[in-house]
C-alpha atoms as a PDB file:
ATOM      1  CA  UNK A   1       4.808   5.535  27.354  1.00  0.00           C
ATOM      2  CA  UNK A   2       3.851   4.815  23.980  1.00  0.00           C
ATOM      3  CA  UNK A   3      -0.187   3.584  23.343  1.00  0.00           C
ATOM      4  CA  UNK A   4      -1.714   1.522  21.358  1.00  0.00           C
ATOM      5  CA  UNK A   5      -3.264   4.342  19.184  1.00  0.00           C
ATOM      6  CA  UNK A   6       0.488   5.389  19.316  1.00  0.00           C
ATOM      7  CA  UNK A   7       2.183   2.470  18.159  1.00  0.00           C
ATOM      8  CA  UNK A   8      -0.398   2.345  15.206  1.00  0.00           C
ATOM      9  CA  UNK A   9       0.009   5.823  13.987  1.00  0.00           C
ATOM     10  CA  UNK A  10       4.227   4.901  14.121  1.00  0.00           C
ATOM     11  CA  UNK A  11       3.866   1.760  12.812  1.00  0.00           C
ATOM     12  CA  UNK A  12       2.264   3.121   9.702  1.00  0.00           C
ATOM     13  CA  UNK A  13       5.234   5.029   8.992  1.00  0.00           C
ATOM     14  CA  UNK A  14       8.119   2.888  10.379  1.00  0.00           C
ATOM     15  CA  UNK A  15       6.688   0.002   9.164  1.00  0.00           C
ATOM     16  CA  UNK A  16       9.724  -2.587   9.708  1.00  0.00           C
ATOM     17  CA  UNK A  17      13.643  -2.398  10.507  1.00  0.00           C
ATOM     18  CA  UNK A  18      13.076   0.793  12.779  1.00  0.00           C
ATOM     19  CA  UNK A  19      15.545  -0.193  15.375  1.00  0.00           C
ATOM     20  CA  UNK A  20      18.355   0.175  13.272  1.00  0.00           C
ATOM     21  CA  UNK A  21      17.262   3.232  12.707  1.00  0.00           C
ATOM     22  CA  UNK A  22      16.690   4.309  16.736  1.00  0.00           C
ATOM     23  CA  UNK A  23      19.774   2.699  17.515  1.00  0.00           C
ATOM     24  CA  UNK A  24      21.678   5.415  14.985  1.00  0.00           C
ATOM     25  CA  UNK A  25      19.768   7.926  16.351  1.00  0.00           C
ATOM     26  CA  UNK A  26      20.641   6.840  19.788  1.00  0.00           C
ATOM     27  CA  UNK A  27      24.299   6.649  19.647  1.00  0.00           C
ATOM     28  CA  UNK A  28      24.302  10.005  17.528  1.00  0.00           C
ATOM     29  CA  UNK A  29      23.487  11.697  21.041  1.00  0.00           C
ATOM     30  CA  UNK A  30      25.392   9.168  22.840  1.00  0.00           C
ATOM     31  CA  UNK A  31      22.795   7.765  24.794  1.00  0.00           C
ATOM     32  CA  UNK A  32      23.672   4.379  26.121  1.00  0.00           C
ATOM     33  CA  UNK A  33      22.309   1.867  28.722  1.00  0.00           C
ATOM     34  CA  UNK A  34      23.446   1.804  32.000  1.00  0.00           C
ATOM     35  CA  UNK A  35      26.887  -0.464  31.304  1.00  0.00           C
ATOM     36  CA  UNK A  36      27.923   1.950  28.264  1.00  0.00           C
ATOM     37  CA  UNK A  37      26.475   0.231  25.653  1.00  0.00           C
ATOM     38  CA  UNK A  38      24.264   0.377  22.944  1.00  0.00           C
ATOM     39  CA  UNK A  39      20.782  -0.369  23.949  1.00  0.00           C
ATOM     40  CA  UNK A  40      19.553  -3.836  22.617  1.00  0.00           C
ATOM     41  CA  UNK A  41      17.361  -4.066  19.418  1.00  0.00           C
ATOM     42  CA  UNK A  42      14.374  -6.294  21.808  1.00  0.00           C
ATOM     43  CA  UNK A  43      15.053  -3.397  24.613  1.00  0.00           C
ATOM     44  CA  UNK A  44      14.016  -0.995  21.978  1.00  0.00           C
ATOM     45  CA  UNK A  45      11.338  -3.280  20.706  1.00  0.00           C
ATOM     46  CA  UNK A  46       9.688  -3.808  24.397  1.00  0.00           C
ATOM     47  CA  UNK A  47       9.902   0.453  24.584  1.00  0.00           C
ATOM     48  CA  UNK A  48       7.769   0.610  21.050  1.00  0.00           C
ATOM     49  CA  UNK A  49       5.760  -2.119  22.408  1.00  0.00           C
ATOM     50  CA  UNK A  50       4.752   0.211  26.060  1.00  0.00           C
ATOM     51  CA  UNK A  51       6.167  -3.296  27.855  1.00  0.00           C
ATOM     52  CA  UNK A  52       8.981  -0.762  28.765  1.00  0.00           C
ATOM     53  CA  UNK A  53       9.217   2.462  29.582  1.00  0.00           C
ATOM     54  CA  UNK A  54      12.299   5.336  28.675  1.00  0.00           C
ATOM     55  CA  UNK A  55      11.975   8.603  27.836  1.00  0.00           C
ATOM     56  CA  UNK A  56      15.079   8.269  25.711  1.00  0.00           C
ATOM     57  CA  UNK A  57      14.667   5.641  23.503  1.00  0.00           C
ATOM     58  CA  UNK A  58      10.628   7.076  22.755  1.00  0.00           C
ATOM     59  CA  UNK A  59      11.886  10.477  21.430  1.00  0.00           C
ATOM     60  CA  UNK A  60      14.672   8.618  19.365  1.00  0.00           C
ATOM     61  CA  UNK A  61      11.737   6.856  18.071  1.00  0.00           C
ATOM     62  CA  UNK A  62       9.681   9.350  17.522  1.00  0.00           C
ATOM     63  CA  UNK A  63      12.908  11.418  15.732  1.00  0.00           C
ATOM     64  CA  UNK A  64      12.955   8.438  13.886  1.00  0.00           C
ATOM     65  CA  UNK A  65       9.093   8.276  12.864  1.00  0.00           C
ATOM     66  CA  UNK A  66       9.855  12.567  12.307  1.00  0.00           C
ATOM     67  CA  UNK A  67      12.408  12.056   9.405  1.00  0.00           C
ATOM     68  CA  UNK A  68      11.033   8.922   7.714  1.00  0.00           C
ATOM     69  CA  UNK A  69       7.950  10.921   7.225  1.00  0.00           C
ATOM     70  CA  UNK A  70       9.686  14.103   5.639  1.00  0.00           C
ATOM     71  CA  UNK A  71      11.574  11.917   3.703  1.00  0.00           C
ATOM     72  CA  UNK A  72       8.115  10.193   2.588  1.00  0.00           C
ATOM     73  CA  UNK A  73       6.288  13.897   1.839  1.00  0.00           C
ATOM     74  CA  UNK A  74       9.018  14.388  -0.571  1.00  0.00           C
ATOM     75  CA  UNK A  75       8.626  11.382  -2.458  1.00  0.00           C
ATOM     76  CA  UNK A  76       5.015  11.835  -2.685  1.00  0.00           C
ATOM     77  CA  UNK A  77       6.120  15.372  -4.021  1.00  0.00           C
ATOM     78  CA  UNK A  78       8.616  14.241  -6.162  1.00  0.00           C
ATOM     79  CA  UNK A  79       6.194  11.250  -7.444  1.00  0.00           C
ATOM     80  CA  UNK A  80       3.315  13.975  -8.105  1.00  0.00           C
ATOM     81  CA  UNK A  81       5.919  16.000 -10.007  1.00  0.00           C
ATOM     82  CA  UNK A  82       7.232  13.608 -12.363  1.00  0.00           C
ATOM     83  CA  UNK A  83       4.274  11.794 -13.226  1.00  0.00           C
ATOM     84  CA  UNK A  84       2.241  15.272 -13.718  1.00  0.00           C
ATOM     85  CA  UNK A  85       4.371  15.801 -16.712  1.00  0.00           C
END
């Protein structure tokens, strides 16, 4: 279940527009809700929020929250590079 303390920490990185995001993730494993389908956006929203609770959707989030932070270290790089010259 994700925590407050959690959901700070992500939301600091995700900021907005993560379930988009998830929901890629998601359907790149092919993990779908019980009827076959792609989980809902507010199912995923209520799983960030700890109102639900799945263990499949939290480490597509976090997978999520793991990539948009590499991609962020690099831009910091690449910003500390370019303006360094």
């Amino acid at each position: 279940m994700i925590t407050k303390t959690d959901r700070r920490k992500l939301k600091r990185v995700l900021k907005n527009r993560y379930t988009k995001d998830v929901l890629k993730e998601l359907s790149d494993n092919k993990v779908f809700n019980k009827k076959g389908k792609p989980f809902s956006i507010g199912y995923i929203s209520n799983v960030f929020n700890g109102i639900k609770e799945d263990s499949q959707i939290q480490d597509a989030i976090l997978k999520v929250y793991e990539n948009r932070k590499k991609k962020q270290s690099k831009k910091n790089v690449l910003k500390k590079e370019v303006l360094k010259k």
